[in-house]
N, C-alpha and C. Protein backbone atom coordinates (compact mmCIF):
# COMPACT_ATOMS: atom_id res chain seq x y z
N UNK A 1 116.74 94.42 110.83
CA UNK A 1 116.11 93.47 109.93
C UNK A 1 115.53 94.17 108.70
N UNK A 2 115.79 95.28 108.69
CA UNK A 2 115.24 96.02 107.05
C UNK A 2 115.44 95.27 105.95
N UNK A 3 116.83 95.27 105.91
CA UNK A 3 116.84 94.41 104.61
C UNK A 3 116.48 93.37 104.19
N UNK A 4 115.42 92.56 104.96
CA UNK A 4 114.57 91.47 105.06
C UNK A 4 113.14 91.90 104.72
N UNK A 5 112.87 93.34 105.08
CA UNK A 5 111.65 93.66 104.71
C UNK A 5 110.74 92.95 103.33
N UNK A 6 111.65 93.55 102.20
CA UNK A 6 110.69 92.76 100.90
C UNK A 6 110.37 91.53 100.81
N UNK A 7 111.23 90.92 101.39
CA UNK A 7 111.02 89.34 101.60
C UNK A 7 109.78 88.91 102.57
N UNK A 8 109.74 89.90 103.25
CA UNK A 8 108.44 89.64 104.37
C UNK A 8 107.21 90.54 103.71
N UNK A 9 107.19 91.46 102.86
CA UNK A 9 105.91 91.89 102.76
C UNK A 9 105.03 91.11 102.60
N UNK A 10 103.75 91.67 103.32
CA UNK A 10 102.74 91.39 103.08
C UNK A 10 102.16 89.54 104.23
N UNK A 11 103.29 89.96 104.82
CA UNK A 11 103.36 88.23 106.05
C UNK A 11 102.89 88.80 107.20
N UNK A 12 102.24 87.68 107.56
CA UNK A 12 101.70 87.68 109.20
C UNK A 12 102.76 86.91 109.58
N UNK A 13 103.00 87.30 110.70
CA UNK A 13 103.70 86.21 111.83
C UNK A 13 102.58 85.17 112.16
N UNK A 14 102.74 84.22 112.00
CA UNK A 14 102.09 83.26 112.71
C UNK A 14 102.90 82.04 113.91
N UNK A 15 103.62 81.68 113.93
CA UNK A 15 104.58 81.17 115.11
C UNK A 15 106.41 81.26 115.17
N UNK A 16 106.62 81.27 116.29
CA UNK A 16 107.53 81.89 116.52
C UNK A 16 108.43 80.93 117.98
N UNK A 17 109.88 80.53 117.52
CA UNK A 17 109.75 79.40 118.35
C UNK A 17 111.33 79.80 118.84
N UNK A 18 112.07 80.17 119.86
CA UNK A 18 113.64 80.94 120.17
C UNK A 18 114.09 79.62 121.02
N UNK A 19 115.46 79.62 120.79
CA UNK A 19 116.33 79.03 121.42
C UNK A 19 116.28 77.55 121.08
N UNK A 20 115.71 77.19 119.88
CA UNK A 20 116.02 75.24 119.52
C UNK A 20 116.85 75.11 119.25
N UNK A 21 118.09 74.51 119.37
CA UNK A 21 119.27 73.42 119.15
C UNK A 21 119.89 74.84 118.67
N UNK A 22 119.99 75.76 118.96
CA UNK A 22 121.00 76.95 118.67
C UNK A 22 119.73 78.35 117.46
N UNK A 23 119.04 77.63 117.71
CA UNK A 23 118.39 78.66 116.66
C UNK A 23 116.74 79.34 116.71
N UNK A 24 116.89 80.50 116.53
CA UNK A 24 115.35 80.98 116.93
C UNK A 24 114.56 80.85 114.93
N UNK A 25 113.18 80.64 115.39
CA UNK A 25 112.32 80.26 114.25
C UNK A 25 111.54 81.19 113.83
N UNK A 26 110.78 81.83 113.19
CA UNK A 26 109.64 82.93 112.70
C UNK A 26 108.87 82.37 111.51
N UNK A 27 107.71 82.23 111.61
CA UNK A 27 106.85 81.58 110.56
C UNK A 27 105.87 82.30 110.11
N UNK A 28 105.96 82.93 108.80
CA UNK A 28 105.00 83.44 108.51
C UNK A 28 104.09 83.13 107.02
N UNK A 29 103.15 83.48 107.32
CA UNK A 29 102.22 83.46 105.86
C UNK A 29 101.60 84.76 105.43
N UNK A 30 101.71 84.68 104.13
CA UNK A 30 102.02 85.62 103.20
C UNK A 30 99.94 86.03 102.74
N UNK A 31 99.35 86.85 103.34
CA UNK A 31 98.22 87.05 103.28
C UNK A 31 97.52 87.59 102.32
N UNK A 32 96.31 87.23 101.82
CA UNK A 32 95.93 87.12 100.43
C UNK A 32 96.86 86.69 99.30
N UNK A 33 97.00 85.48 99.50
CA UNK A 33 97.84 84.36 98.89
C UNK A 33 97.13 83.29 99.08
N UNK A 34 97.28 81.64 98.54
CA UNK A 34 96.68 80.80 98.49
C UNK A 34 97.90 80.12 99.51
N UNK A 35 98.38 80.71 100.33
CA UNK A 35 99.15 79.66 101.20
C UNK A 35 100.48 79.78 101.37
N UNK A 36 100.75 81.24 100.66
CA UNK A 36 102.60 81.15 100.50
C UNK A 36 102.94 81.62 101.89
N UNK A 37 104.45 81.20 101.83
CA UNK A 37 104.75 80.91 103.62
C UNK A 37 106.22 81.41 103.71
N UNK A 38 106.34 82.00 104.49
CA UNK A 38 108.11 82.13 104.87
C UNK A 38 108.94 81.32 106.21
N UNK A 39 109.63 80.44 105.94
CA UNK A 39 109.68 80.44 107.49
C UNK A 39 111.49 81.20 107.79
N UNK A 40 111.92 81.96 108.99
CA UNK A 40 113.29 82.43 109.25
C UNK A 40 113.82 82.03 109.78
N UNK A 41 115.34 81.61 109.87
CA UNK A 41 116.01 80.86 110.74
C UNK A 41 117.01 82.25 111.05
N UNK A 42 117.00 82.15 112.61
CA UNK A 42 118.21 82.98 112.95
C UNK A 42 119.14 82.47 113.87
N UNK A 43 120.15 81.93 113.95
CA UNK A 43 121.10 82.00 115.00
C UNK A 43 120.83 82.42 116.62
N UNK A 44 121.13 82.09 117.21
CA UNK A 44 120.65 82.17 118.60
C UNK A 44 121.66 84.11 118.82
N UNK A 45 122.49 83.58 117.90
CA UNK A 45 123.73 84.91 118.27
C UNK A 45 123.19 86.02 117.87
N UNK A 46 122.06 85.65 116.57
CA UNK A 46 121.73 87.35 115.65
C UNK A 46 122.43 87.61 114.98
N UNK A 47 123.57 86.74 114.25
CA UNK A 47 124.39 87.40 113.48
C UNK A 47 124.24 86.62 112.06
N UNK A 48 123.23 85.32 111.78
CA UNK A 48 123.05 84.62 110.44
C UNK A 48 121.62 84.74 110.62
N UNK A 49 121.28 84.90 109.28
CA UNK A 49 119.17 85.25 108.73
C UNK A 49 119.36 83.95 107.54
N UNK A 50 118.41 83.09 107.31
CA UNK A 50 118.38 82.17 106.51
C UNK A 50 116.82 81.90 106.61
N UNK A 51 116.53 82.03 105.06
CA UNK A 51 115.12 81.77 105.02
C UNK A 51 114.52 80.01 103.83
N UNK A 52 113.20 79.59 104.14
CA UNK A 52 112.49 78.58 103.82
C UNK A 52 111.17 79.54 102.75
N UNK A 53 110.95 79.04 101.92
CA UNK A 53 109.93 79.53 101.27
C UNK A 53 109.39 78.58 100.26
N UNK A 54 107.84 78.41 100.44
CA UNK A 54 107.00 77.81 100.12
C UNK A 54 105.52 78.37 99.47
N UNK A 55 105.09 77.61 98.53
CA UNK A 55 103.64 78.03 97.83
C UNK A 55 102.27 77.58 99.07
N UNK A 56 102.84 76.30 99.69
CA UNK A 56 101.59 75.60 100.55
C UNK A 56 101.79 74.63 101.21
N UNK A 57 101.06 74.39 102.01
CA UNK A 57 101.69 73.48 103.00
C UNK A 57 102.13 73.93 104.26
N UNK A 58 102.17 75.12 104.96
CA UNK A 58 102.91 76.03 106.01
C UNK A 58 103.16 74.90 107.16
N UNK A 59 101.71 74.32 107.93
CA UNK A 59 102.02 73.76 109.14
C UNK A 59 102.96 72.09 109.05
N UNK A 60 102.89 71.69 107.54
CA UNK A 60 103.65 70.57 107.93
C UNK A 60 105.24 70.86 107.96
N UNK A 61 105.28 72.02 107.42
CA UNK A 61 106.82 72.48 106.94
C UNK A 61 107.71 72.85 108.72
N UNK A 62 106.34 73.91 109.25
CA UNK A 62 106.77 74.11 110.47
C UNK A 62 106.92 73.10 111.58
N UNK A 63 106.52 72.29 111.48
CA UNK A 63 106.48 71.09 112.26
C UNK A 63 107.84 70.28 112.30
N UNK A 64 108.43 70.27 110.61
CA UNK A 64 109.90 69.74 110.62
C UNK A 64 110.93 71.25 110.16
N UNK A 65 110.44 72.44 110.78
CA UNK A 65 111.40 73.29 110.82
C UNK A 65 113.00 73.24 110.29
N UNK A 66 113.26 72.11 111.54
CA UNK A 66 114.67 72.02 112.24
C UNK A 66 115.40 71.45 110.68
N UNK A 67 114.94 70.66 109.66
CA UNK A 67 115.41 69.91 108.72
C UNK A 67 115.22 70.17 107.63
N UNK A 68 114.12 71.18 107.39
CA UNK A 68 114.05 72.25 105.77
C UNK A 68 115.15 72.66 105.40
N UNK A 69 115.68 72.83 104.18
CA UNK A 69 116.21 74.03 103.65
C UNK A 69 116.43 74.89 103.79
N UNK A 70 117.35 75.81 104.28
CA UNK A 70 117.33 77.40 104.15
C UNK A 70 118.34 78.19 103.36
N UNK A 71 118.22 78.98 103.15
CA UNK A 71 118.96 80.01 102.23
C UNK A 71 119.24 80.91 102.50
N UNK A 72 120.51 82.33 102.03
CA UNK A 72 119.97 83.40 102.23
C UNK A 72 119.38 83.94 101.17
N UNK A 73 118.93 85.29 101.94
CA UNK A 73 117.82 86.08 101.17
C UNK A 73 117.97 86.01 99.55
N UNK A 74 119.75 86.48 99.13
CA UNK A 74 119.53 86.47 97.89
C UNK A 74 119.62 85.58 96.91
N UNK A 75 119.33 84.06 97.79
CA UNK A 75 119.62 82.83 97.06
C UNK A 75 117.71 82.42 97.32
N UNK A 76 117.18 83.10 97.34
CA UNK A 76 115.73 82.73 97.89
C UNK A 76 114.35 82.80 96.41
C-alpha cells in the first residue's frame, strides 16, 4: 500500500468495515483539518484501491459507504 501513502498522510483510521457485498472499507480523517476525510474501497481480492474524499461530513458519508463515489488515486 505505499503508493497510497501521500494520499493518507496525516489520517487516522477511524472505522474499518471487511467483507460487504465484495468489498473491505477504511475510513479515515485527516487530523488537524476541519474535517477532511478519506474513505478506501478495496476489493475483497486486494487487487483494486479506490478512494472517496471529502472536506466534511465523514460519518454521514460512512454510513452510505456502499453508494459514494470512488476513484482511483490519480483521478482523486
Amino acid at each position: 500500500m505505499s503508493k497510497y501513502t501521500k494520499l493518507l498522510d496525516g489520517c487516522t483510521l477511524m472505522d474499518k468495515v471487511e467483507g460487504e457485498t465484495g468489498y473491505n472499507y477504511y475510513g479515515y480523517v485527516r487530523t488537524g483539518t476541519s474535517g477532511e476525510w478519506v474513505i478506501m474501497r478495496e476489493n475483497t481480492a486486494g487487487t483494486e484501491y479506490r478512494f472517496a474524499i471529502g472536506g466534511s461530513g465523514y460519518s454521514a458519508k460512512w454510513a452510505v459507504r456502499g453508494s459514494i463515489g470512488y476513484k482511483i488515486p490519480t483521478d482523486v
